[in-house]
Protein backbone atom coordinates (compact mmCIF):
# COMPACT_ATOMS: atom_id res chain seq x y z
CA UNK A 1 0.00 0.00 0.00
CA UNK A 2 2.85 2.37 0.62
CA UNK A 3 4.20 1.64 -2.31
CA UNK A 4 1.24 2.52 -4.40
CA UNK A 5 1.56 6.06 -2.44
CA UNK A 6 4.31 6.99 -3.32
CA UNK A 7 3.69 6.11 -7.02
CA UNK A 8 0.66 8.11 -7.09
CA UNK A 9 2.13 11.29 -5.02
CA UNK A 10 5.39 10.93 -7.69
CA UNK A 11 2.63 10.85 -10.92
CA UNK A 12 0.90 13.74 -8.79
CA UNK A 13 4.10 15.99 -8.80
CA UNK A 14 4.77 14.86 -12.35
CA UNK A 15 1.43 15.98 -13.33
CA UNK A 16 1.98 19.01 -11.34
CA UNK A 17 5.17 19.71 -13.45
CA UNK A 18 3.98 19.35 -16.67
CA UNK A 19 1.02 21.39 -16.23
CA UNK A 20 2.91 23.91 -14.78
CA UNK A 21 5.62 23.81 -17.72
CA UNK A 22 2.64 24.37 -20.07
CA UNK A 23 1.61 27.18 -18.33
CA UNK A 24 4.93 29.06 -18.62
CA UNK A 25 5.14 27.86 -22.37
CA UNK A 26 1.53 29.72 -22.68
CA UNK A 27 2.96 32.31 -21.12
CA UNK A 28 5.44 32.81 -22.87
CA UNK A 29 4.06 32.77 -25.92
CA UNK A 30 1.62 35.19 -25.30
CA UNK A 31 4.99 37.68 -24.28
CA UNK A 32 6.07 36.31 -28.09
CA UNK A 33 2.88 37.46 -29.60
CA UNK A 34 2.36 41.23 -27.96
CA UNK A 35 5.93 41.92 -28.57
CA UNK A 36 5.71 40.71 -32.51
CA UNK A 37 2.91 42.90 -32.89
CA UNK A 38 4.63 45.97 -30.86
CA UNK A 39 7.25 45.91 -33.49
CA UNK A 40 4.81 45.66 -36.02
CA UNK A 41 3.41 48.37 -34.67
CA UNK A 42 6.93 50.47 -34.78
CA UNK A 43 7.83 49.68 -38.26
CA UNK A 44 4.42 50.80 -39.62
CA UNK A 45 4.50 54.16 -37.90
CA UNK A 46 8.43 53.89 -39.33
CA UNK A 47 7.03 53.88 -42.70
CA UNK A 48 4.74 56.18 -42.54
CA UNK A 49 7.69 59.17 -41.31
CA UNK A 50 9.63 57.84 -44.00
CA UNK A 51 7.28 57.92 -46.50
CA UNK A 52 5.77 61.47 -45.50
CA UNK A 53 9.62 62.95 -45.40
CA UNK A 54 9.76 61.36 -49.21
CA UNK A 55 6.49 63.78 -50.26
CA UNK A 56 7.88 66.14 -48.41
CA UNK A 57 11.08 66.26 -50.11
CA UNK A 58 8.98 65.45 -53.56
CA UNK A 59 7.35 68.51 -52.94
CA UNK A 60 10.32 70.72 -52.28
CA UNK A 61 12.64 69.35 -55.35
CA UNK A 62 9.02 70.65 -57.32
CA UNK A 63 8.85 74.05 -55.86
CA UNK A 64 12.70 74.29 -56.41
CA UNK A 65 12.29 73.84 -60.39
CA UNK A 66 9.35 75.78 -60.42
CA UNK A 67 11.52 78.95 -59.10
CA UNK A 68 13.80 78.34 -62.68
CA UNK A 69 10.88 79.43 -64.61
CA UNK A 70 10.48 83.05 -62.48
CA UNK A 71 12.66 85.93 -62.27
CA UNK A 72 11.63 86.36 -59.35
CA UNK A 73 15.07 86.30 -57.70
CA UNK A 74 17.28 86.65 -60.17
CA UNK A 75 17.69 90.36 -58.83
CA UNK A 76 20.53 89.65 -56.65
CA UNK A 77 22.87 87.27 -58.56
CA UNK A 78 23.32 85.67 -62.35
CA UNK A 79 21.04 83.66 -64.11
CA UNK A 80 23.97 81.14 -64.38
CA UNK A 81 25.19 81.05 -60.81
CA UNK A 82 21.14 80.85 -59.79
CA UNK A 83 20.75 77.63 -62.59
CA UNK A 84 23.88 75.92 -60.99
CA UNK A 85 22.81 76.23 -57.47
CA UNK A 86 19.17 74.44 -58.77
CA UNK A 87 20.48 72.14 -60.20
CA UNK A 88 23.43 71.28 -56.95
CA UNK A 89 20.31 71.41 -54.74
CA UNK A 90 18.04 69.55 -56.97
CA UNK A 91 20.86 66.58 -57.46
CA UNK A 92 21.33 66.70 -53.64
CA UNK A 93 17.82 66.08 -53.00
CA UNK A 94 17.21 63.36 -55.35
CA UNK A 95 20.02 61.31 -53.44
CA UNK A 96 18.21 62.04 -50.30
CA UNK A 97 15.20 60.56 -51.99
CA UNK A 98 17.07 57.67 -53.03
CA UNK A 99 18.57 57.00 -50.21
CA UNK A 100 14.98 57.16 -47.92
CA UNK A 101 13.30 55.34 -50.49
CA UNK A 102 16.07 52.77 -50.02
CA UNK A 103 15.43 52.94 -46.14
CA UNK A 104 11.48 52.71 -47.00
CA UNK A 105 12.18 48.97 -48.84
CA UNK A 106 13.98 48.02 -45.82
CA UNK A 107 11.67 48.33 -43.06
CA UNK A 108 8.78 46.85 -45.66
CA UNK A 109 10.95 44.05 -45.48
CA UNK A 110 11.72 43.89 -41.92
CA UNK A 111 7.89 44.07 -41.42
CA UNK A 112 7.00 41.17 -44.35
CA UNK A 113 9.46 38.71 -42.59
CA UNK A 114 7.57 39.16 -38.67
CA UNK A 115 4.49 38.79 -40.33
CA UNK A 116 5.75 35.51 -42.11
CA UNK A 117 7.26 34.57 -38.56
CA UNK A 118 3.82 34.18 -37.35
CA UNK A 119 3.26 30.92 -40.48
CA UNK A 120 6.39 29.38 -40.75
CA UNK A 121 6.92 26.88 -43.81
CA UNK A 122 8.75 23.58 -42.31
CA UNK A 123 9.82 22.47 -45.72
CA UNK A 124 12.09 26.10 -46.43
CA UNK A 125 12.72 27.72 -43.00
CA UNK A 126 16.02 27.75 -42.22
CA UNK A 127 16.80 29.17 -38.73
CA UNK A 128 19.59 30.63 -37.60
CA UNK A 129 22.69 29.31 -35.92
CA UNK A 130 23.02 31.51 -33.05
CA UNK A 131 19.63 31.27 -31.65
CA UNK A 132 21.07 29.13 -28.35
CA UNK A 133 17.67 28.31 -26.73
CA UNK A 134 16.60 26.39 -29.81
CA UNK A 135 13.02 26.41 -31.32
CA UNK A 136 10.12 24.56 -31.84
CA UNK A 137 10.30 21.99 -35.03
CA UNK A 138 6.93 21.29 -37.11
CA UNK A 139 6.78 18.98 -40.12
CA UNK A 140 4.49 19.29 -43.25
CA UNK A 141 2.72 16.49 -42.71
CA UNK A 142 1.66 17.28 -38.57
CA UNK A 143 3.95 14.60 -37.86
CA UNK A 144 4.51 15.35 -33.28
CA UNK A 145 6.64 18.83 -33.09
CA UNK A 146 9.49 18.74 -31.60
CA UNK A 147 11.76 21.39 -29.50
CA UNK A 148 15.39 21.47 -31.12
CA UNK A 149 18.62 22.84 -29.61
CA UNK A 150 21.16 23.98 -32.30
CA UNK A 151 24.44 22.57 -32.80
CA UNK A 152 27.55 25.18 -33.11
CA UNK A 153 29.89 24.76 -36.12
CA UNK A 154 32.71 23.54 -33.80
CA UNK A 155 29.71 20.67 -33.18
CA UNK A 156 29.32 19.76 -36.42
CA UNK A 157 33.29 19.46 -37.76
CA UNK A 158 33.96 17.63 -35.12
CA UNK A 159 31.19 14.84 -35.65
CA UNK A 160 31.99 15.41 -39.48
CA UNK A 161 36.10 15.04 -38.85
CA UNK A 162 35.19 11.73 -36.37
CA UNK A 163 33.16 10.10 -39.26
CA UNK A 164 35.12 10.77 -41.96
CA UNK A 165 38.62 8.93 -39.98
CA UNK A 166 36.24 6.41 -38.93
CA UNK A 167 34.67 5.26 -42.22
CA UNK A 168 36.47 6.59 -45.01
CA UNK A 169 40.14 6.64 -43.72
CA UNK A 170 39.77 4.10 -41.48
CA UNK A 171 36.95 1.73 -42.54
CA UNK A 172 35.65 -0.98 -40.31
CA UNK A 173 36.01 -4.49 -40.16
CA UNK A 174 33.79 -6.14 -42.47
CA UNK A 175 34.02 -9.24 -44.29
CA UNK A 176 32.50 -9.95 -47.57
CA UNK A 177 29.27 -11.52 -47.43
CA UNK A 178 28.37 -12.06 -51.39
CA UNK A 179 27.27 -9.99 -54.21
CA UNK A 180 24.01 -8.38 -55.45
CA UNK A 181 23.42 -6.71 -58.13
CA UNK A 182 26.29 -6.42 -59.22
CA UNK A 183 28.06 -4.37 -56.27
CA UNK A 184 30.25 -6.48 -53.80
CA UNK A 185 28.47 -6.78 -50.38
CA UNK A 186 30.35 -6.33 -47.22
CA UNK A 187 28.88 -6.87 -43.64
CA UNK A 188 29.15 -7.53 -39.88
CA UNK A 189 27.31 -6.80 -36.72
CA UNK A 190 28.99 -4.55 -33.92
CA UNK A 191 27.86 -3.52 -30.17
CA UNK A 192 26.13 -0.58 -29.78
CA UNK A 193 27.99 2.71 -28.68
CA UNK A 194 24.89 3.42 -26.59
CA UNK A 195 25.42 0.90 -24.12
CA UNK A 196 22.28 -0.67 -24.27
CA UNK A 197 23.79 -3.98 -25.57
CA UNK A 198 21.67 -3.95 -28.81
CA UNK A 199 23.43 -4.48 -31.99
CA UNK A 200 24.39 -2.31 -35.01
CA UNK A 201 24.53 -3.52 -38.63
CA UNK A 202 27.48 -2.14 -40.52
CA UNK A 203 27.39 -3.24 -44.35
CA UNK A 204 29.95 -1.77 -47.47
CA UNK A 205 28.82 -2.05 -50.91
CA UNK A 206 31.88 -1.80 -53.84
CA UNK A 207 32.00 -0.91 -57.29
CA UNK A 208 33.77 0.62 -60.45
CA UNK A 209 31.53 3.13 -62.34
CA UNK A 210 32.46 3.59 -65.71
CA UNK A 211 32.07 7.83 -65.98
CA UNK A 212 35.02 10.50 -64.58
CA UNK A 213 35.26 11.96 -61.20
CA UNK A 214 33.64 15.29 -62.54
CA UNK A 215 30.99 13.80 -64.42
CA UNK A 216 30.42 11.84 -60.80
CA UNK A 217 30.58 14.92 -58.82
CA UNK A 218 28.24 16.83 -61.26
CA UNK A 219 25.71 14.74 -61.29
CA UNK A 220 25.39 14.46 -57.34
CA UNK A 221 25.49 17.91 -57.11
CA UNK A 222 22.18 18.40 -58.44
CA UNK A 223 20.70 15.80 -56.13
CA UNK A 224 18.38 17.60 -53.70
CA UNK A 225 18.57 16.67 -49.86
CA UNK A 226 15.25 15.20 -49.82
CA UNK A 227 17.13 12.43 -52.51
CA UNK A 228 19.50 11.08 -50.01
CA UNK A 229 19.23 7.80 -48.88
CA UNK A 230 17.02 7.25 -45.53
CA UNK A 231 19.44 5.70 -43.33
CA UNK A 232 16.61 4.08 -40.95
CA UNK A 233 13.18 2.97 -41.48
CA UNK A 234 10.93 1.14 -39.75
CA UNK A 235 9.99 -2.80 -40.20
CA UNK A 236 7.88 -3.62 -43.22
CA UNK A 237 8.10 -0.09 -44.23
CA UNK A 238 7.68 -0.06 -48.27
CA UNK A 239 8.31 3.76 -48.84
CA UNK A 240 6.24 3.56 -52.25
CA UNK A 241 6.35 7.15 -53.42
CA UNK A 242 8.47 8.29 -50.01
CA UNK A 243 4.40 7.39 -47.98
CA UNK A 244 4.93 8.51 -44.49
CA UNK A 245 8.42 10.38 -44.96
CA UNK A 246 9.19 14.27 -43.76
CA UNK A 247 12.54 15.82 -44.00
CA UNK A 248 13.10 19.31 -42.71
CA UNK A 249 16.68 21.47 -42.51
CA UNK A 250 17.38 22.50 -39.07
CA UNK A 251 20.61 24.55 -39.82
CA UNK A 252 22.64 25.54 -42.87
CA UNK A 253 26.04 26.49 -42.64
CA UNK A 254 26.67 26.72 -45.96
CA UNK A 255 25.72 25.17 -49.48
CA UNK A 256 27.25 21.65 -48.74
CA UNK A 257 26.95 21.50 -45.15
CA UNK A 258 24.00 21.12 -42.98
CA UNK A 259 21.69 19.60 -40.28
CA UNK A 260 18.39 17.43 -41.10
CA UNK A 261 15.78 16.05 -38.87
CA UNK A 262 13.84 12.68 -40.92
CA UNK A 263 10.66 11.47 -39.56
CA UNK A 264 9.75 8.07 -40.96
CA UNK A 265 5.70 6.88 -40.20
CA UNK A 266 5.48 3.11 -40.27
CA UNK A 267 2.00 1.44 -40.37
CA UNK A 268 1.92 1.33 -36.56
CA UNK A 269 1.37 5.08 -36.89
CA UNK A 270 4.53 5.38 -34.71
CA UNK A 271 7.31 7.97 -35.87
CA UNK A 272 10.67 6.86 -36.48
CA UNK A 273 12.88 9.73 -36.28
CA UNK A 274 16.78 11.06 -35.93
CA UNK A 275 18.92 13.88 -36.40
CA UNK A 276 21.58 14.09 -39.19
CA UNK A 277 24.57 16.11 -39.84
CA UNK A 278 24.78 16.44 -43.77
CA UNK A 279 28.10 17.00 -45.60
CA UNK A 280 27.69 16.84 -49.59
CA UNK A 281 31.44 17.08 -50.96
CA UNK A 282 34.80 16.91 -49.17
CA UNK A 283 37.94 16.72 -52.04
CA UNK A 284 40.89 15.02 -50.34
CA UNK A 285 43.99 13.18 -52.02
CA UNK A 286 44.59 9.79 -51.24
CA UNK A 287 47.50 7.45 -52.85
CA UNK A 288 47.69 10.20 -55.69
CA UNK A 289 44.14 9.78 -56.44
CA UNK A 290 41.48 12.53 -56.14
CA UNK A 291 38.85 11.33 -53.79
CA UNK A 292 35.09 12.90 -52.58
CA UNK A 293 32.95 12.23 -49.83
CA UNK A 294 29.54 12.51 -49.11
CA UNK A 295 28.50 11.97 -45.14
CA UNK A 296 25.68 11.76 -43.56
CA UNK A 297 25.70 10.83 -39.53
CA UNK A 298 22.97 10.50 -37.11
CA UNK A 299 23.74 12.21 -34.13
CA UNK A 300 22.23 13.84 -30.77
CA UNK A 301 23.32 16.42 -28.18
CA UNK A 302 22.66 16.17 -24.30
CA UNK A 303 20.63 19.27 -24.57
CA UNK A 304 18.08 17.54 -27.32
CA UNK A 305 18.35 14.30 -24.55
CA UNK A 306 17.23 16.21 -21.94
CA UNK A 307 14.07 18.30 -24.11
CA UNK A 308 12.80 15.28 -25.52
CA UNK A 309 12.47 13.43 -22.29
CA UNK A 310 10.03 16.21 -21.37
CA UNK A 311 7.43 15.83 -24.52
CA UNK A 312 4.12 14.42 -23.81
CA UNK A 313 4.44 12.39 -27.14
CA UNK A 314 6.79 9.89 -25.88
CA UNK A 315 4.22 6.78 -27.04
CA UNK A 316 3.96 8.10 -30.51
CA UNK A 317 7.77 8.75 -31.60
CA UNK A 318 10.35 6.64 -31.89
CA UNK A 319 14.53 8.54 -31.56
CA UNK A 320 17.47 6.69 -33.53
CA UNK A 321 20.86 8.11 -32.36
CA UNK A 322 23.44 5.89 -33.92
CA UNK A 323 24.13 5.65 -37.84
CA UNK A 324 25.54 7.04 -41.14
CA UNK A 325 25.86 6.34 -44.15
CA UNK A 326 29.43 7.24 -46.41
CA UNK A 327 29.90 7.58 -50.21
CA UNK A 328 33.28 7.93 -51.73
CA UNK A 329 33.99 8.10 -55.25
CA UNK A 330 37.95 7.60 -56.08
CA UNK A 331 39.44 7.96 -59.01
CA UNK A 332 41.28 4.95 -60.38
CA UNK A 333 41.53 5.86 -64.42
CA UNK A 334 40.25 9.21 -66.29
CA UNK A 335 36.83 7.46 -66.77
CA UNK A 336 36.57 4.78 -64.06
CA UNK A 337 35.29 6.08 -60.32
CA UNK A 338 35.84 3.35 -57.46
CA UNK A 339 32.15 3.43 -55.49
């Protein structure tokens, strides 16, 4: 009986938590909303003093070329010295025009982007790096949110760096297991690195490619993200036409480097889901021979650990933390690419 106390007071407190948790988050996003439409508020007046000091100045350049046509002062000094001072002042004032009308397109942009804050599109937004207490993470197909904490760029070259030693300089132990369709098939099965004693399937697939290293590296160039192999998916999971997949970028540091999140639906509604660190090209030199990479590692982040054991989702999603996947291309003739 005193057990069954102290299991109900701990659920109490729990619930207690939680609630109160949501609470703040309410809160807190109520701060979020009067503040986003304060600023609102500022840039529209903004606009408005910007755009009256543009008639204003409109107004004056008119009057000033209207004054050409008099003679109304020309009593005191030269036609010529009276023309050249129009036309310094008139050529002044049109730069001020520019200039404010330049200011004018900025704050009309600073105001579109809060307003677009307010609907955020999961498939293109692209946050930024520096935002250190992480954001909220909705997919397009109102797959569970998730709250995300960023990774720095010191972060992700170091996973990057680790991977690339581990699998493409310094490959694992596998031994060959056969061959299918026509690409040499490698595999073994390792421990875990999460100390759970489950197992991890590491498998190499080998071939020559008849085509150059450029022609190789231009054609996965134009691969989109979204074409990149799924590392994980969930038993009996056909993916016919990509059914129950969502992929959306977290972070971009630059064109070929950046962080995914995949969500993966199998048909037990349950939402298999990681983080990956994305790396499209890396040129090295190995043996003489011009070699790329493309990386893509599952990873996590004691900050993430600790946010998602707080969602109320738990039942419904499913976190993988341990994977990659590695593709090198290296060039053995001037039309032959080792896979």
């Amino acid at each position: 009986m005193l057990s069954i106390n102290v299991d109900h007071e701990l659920m109490l407190v729990y619930e207690k938590e939680m609630e109160q948790r949501r609470r703040q988050h309410c809160a807190d996003m109520v701060i979020f909303r009067r503040n986003k439409k304060a600023k609102q508020k500022a840039l529209e007046v903004e606009r408005r003093r910007l755009e009256e000091i543009v008639k204003q100045l409109e107004a004056n350049m008119r009057n000033a070329a209207a004054v050409c046509s008099t003679e109304e002062n020309y009593q005191s000094q030269s036609s010529m010295d009276m023309l050249r001072e129009l036309v310094v002042e008139i050529g002044g004032l049109r730069n001020q025009n520019i200039a404010l009308r330049k200011r004018v397109g900025l704050y009309a942009k600073f105001q579109q982007v809060l307003m677009e804050a307010g609907q955020p599109k999961p498939d293109d937004l692209i946050l930024p790096i520096a935002v250190k207490s992480g954001w909220r993470v909705y997919f397009p197909n109102d797959e569970p949110s998730f709250h995300f904490y960023p990774f720095t760029q010191t972060d992700f070259n170091d996973v990057m760096d680790s991977s690339f030693t581990e699998l493409s300089t310094n490959p694992p132990d596998v031994s060959l297991a056969g061959e299918f369709m026509g690409w040499n098939v490698h595999h073994a099965t390792v421990s875990s690195n999460a100390g759970d004693h489950s197992l991890v399937a590491r498998a190499r697939f080998t071939k020559h490619v008849r085509c150059s290293l450029q022609e190789a590296y231009w054609i996965m160039s134009k691969e989109e993200k979204d074409s990149w192999p799924v590392i994980v998916t969930p038993l009996n999971w056909g993916g016919a036409a990509q059914r129950g997949f969502s992929s959306v970028v977290l972070q971009q540091f630059n064109e070929n480097s950046c962080v995914l999140v995949r969500n993966i639906t199998g048909n037990d509604e349950v939402n298999l889901r990681y983080i990956c660190l994305s790396q499209r090209s890396r040129y090295t030199e190995r043996g003489g021979k011009r070699v790329i990479t493309y990386t893509m590692v599952i990873t996590d982040s004691e900050s993430n650990k600790r946010s998602r054991s707080t969602e109320t989702n738990l039942d419904k999603v499913e976190w993988v933390t341990e994977g990659g996947a590695n593709l090198t291309l290296t060039e053995t003739h001037d039309n032959t690419v080792a896979v």
